[in-house]
C-alpha atoms as a PDB file:
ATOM      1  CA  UNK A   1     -98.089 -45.766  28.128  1.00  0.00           C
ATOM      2  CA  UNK A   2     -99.559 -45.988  24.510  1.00  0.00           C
ATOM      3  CA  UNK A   3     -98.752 -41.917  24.136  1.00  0.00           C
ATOM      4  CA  UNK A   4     -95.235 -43.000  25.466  1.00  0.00           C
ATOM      5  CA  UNK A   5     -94.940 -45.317  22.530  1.00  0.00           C
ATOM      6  CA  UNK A   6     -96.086 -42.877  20.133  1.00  0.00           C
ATOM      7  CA  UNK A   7     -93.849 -40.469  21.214  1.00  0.00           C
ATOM      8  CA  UNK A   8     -90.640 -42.918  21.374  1.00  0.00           C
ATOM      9  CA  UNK A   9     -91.542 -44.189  17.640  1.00  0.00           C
ATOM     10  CA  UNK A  10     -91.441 -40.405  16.329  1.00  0.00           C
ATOM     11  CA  UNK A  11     -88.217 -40.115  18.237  1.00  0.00           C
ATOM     12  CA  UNK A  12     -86.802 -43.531  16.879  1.00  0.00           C
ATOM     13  CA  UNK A  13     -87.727 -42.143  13.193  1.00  0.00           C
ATOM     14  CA  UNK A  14     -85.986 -38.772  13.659  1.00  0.00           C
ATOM     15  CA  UNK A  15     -82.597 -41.249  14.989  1.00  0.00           C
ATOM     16  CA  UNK A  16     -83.171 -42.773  12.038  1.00  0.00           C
ATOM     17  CA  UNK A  17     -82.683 -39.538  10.037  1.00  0.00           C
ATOM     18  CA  UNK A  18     -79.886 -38.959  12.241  1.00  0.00           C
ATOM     19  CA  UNK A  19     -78.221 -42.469  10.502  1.00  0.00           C
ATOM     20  CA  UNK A  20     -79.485 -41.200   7.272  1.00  0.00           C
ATOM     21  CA  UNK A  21     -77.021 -37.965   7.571  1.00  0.00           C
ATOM     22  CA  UNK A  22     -74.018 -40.278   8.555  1.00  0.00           C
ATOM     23  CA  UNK A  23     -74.621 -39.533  12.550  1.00  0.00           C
ATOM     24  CA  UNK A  24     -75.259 -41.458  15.111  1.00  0.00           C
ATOM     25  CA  UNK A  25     -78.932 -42.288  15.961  1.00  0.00           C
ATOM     26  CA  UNK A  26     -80.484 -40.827  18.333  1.00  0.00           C
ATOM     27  CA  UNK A  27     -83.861 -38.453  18.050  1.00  0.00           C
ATOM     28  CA  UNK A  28     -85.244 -36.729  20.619  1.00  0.00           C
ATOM     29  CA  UNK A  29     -89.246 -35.046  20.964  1.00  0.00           C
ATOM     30  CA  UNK A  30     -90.663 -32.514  23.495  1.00  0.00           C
ATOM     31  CA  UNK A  31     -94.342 -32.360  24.210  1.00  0.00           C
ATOM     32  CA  UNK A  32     -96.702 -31.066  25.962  1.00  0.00           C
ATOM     33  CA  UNK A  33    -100.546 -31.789  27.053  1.00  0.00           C
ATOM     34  CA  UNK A  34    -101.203 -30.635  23.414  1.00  0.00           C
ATOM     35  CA  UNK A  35     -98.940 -32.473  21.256  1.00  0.00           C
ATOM     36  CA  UNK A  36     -95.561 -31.749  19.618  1.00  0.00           C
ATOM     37  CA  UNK A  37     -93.462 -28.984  20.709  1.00  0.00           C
ATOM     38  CA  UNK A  38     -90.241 -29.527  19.025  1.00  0.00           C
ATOM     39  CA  UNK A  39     -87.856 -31.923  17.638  1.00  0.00           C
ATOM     40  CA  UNK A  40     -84.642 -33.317  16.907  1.00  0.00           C
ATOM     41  CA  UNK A  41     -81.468 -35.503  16.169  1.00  0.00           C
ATOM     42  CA  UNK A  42     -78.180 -35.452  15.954  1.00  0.00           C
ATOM     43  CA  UNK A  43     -76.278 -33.095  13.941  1.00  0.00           C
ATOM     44  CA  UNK A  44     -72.729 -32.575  15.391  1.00  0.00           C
ATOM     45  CA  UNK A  45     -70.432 -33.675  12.271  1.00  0.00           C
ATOM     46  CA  UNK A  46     -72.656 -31.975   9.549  1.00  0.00           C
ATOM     47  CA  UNK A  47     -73.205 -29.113  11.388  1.00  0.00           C
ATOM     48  CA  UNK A  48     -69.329 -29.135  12.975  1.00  0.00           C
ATOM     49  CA  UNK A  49     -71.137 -28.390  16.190  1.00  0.00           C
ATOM     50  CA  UNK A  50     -69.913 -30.513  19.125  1.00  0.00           C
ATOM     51  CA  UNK A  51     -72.921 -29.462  20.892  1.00  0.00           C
ATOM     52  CA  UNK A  52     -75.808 -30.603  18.462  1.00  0.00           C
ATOM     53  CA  UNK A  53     -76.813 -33.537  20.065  1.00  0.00           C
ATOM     54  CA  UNK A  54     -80.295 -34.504  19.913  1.00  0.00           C
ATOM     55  CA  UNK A  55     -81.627 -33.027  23.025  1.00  0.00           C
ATOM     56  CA  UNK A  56     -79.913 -30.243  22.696  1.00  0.00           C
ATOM     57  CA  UNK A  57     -81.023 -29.598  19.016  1.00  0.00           C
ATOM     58  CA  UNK A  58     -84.911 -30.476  20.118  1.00  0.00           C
ATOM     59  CA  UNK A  59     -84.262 -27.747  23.239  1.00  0.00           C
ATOM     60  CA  UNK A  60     -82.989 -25.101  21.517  1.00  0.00           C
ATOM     61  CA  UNK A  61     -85.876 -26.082  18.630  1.00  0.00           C
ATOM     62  CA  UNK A  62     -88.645 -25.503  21.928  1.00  0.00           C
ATOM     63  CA  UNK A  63     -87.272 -22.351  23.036  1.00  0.00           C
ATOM     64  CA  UNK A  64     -87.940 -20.967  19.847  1.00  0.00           C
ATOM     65  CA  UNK A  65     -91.334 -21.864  19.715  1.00  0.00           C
ATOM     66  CA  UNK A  66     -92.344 -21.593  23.125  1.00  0.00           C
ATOM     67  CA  UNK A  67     -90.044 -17.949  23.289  1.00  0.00           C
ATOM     68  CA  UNK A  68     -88.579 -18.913  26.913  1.00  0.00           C
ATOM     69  CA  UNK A  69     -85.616 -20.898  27.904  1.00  0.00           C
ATOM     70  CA  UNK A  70     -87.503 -22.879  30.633  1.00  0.00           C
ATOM     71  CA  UNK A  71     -89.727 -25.397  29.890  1.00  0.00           C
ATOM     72  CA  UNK A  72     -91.989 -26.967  32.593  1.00  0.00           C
ATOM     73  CA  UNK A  73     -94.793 -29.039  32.012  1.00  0.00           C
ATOM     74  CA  UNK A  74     -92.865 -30.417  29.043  1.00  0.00           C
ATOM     75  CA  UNK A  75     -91.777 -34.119  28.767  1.00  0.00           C
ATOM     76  CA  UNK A  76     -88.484 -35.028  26.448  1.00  0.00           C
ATOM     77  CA  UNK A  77     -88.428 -38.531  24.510  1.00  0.00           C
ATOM     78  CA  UNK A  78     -85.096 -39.615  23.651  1.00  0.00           C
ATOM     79  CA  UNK A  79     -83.672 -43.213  21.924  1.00  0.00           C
ATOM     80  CA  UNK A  80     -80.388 -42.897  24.124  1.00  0.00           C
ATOM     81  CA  UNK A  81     -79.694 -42.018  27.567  1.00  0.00           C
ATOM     82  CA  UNK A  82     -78.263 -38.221  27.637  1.00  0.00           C
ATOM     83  CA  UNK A  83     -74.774 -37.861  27.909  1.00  0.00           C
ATOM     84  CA  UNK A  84     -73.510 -35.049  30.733  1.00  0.00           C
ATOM     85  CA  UNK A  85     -73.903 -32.392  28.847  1.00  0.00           C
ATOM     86  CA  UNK A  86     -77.566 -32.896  27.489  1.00  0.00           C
ATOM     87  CA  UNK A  87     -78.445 -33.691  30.708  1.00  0.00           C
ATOM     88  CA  UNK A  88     -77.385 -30.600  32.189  1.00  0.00           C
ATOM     89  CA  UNK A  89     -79.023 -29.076  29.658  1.00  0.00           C
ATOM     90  CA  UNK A  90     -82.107 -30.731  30.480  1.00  0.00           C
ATOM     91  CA  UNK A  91     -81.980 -29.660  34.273  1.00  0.00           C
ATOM     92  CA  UNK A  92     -81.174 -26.098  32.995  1.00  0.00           C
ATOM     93  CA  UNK A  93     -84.173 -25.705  31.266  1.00  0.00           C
ATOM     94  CA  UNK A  94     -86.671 -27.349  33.713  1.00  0.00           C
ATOM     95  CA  UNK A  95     -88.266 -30.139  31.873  1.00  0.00           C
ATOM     96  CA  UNK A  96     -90.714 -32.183  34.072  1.00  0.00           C
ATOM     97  CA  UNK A  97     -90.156 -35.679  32.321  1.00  0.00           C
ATOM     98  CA  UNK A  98     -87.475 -37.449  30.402  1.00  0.00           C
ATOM     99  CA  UNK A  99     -88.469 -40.476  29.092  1.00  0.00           C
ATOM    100  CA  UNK A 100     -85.421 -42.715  27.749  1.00  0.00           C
ATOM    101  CA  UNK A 101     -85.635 -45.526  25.704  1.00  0.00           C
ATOM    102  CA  UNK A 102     -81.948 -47.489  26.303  1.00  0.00           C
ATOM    103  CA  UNK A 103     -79.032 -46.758  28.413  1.00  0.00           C
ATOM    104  CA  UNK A 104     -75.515 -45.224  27.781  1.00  0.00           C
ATOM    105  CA  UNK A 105     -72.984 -47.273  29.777  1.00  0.00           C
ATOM    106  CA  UNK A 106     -70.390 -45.370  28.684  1.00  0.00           C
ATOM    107  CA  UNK A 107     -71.335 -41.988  28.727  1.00  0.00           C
ATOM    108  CA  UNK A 108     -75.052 -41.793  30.156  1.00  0.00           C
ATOM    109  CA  UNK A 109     -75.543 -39.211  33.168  1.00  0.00           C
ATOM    110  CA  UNK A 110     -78.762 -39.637  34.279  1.00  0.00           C
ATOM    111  CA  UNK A 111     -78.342 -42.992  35.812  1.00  0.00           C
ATOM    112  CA  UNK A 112     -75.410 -45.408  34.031  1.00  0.00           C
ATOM    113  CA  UNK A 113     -72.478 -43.274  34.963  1.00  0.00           C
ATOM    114  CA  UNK A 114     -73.667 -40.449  36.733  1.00  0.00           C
ATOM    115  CA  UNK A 115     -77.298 -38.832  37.732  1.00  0.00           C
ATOM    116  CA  UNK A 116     -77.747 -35.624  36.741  1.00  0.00           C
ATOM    117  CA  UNK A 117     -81.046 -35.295  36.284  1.00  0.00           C
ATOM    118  CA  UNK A 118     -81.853 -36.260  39.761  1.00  0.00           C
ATOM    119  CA  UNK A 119     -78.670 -34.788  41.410  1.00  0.00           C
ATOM    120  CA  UNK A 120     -79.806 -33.507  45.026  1.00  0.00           C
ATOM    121  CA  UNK A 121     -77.322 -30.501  44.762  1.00  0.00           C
ATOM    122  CA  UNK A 122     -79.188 -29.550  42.016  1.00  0.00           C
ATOM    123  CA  UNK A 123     -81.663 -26.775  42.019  1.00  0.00           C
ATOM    124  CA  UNK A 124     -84.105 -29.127  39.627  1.00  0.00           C
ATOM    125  CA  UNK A 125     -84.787 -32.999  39.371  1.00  0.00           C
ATOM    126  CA  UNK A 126     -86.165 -34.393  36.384  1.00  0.00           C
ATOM    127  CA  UNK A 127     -88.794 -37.351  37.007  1.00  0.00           C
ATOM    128  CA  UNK A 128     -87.168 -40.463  34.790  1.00  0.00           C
ATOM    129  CA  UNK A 129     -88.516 -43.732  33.383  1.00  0.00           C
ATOM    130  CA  UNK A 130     -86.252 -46.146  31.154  1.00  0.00           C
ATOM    131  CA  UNK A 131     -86.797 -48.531  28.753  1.00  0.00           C
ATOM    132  CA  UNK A 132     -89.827 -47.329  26.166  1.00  0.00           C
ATOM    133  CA  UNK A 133     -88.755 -49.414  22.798  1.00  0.00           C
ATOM    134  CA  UNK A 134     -85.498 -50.110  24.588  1.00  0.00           C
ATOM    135  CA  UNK A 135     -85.038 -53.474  22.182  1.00  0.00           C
ATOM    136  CA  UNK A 136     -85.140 -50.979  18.649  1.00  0.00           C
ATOM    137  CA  UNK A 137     -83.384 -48.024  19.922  1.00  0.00           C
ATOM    138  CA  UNK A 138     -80.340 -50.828  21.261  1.00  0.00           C
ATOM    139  CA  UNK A 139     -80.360 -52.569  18.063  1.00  0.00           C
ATOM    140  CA  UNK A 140     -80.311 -49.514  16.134  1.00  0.00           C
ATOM    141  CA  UNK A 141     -77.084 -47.386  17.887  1.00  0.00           C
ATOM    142  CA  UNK A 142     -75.535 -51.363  17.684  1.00  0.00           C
ATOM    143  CA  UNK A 143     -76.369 -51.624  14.498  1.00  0.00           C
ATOM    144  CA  UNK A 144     -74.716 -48.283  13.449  1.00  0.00           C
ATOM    145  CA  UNK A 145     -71.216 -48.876  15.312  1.00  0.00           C
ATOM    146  CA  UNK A 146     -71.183 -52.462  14.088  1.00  0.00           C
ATOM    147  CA  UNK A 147     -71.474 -50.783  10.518  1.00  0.00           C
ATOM    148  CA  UNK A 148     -69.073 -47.869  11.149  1.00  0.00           C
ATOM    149  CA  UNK A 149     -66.112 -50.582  12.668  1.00  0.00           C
ATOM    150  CA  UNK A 150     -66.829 -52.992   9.445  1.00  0.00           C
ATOM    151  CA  UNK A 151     -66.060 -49.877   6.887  1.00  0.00           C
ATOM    152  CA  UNK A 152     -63.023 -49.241   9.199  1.00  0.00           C
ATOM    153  CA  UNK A 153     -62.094 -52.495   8.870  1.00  0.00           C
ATOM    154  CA  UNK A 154     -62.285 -52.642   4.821  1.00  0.00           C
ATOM    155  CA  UNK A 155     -60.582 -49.114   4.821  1.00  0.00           C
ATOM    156  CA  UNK A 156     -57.282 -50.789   7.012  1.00  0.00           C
ATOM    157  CA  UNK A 157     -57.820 -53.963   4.105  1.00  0.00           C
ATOM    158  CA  UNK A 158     -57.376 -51.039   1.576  1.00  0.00           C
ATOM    159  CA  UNK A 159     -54.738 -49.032   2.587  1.00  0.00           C
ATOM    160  CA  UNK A 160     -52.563 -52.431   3.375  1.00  0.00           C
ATOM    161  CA  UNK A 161     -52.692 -53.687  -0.251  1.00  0.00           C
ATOM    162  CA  UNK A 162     -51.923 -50.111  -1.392  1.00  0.00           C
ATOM    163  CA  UNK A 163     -48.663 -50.911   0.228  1.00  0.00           C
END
C-alpha cells in the first residue's frame, strides 16, 4: 500500500505537468520489483497525436527501455481510469497490474463503461484495484474542466460585446 502511494503521487505530479502543457491531467508510471521503468502524461494537443495519452506515452516510453513490446511483471499507475483505447493497449502489452486512482464515467473501459482489461474473450486479464489518491486525482481533472468551461465562458462574454 505505502509503495502504491508513492507510485500514485509520482503519477499525480507528472498529471500535473500534463495541466502545466495546457492538457488534461492525467500521468501514468510503470514499475517493476526494482523501481521506475518509464513514465508519462498526456500529450495529444502539443504533440497533435490523438494517441498520446498517458498510458500510452508511459508504454511506448517502457518498450524502449525494456527493448520488448510485452511487459509482464510490470504494474501501471495511472490518475484516471483508461479510456478504450489505453486499455487495449494495456492488454496488448501484458502488464500484470493497473492500479487506478479515480474512475472515467464517461469514457473508462476497464470497469465504468466497459471492462477491457478483464474481458474473458481476451487472451490477457489485467489484475485491477481502484481508488489510490482517488480524492486528488478527482479534484484535479474537476478542477481542470471547471477552469477550461470558465475561459469558455469569458471567451462567449468577449465575442458578444465585440458585436
Amino acid at each position: 500500500m505505502e509503495q502504491d502511494i508513492f507510485w500514485m503521487q509520482r503519477a499525480l505530479e507528472l498529471a500535473k505537468i500534463a495541466e502545466s502543457q495546457g492538457e488534461v491531467p492525467v500521468g501514468a508510471v510503470l514499475v517493476d520489483d526494482n523501481g521506475l521503468v518509464a513514465e508519462g502524461w498526456n500529450q495529444t494537443i502539443q504533440n497533435h497525436d490523438p494517441t498520446a495519452h498517458a498510458e500510452v506515452v508511459a508504454l511506448r516510453n517502457a518498450g524502449q527501455v525494456i527493448e520488448n513490446y510485452r511487459m509482464p511483471g510490470l504494474t501501471l499507475y495511472v490518475t484516471l481510469e483508461p479510456c478504450p483505447m489505453c486499455a487495449g493497449a494495456l492488454v496488448h502489452s501484458r502488464i500484470s497490474r493497473l492500479v487506478i486512482a479515480t474512475e472515467d464515467p464517461r469514457t473508462g473501459a476497464v470497469g465504468s463503461l466497459m471492462n477491457l482489461a478483464q474481458h474473458p474473450e481476451l487472451n490477457h486479464r489485467i489484475n485491477v484495484e481502484f481508488g489510490i489518491l482517488r480524492q486528488e486525482s478527482s479534484e484535479l481533472i474537476k478542477h481542470f474542466f471547471k477552469q477550461k468551461r470558465t475561459a469558455a465562458k469569458t471567451e462567449k462574454k468577449k465575442a458578444a460585446k465585440k458585436d
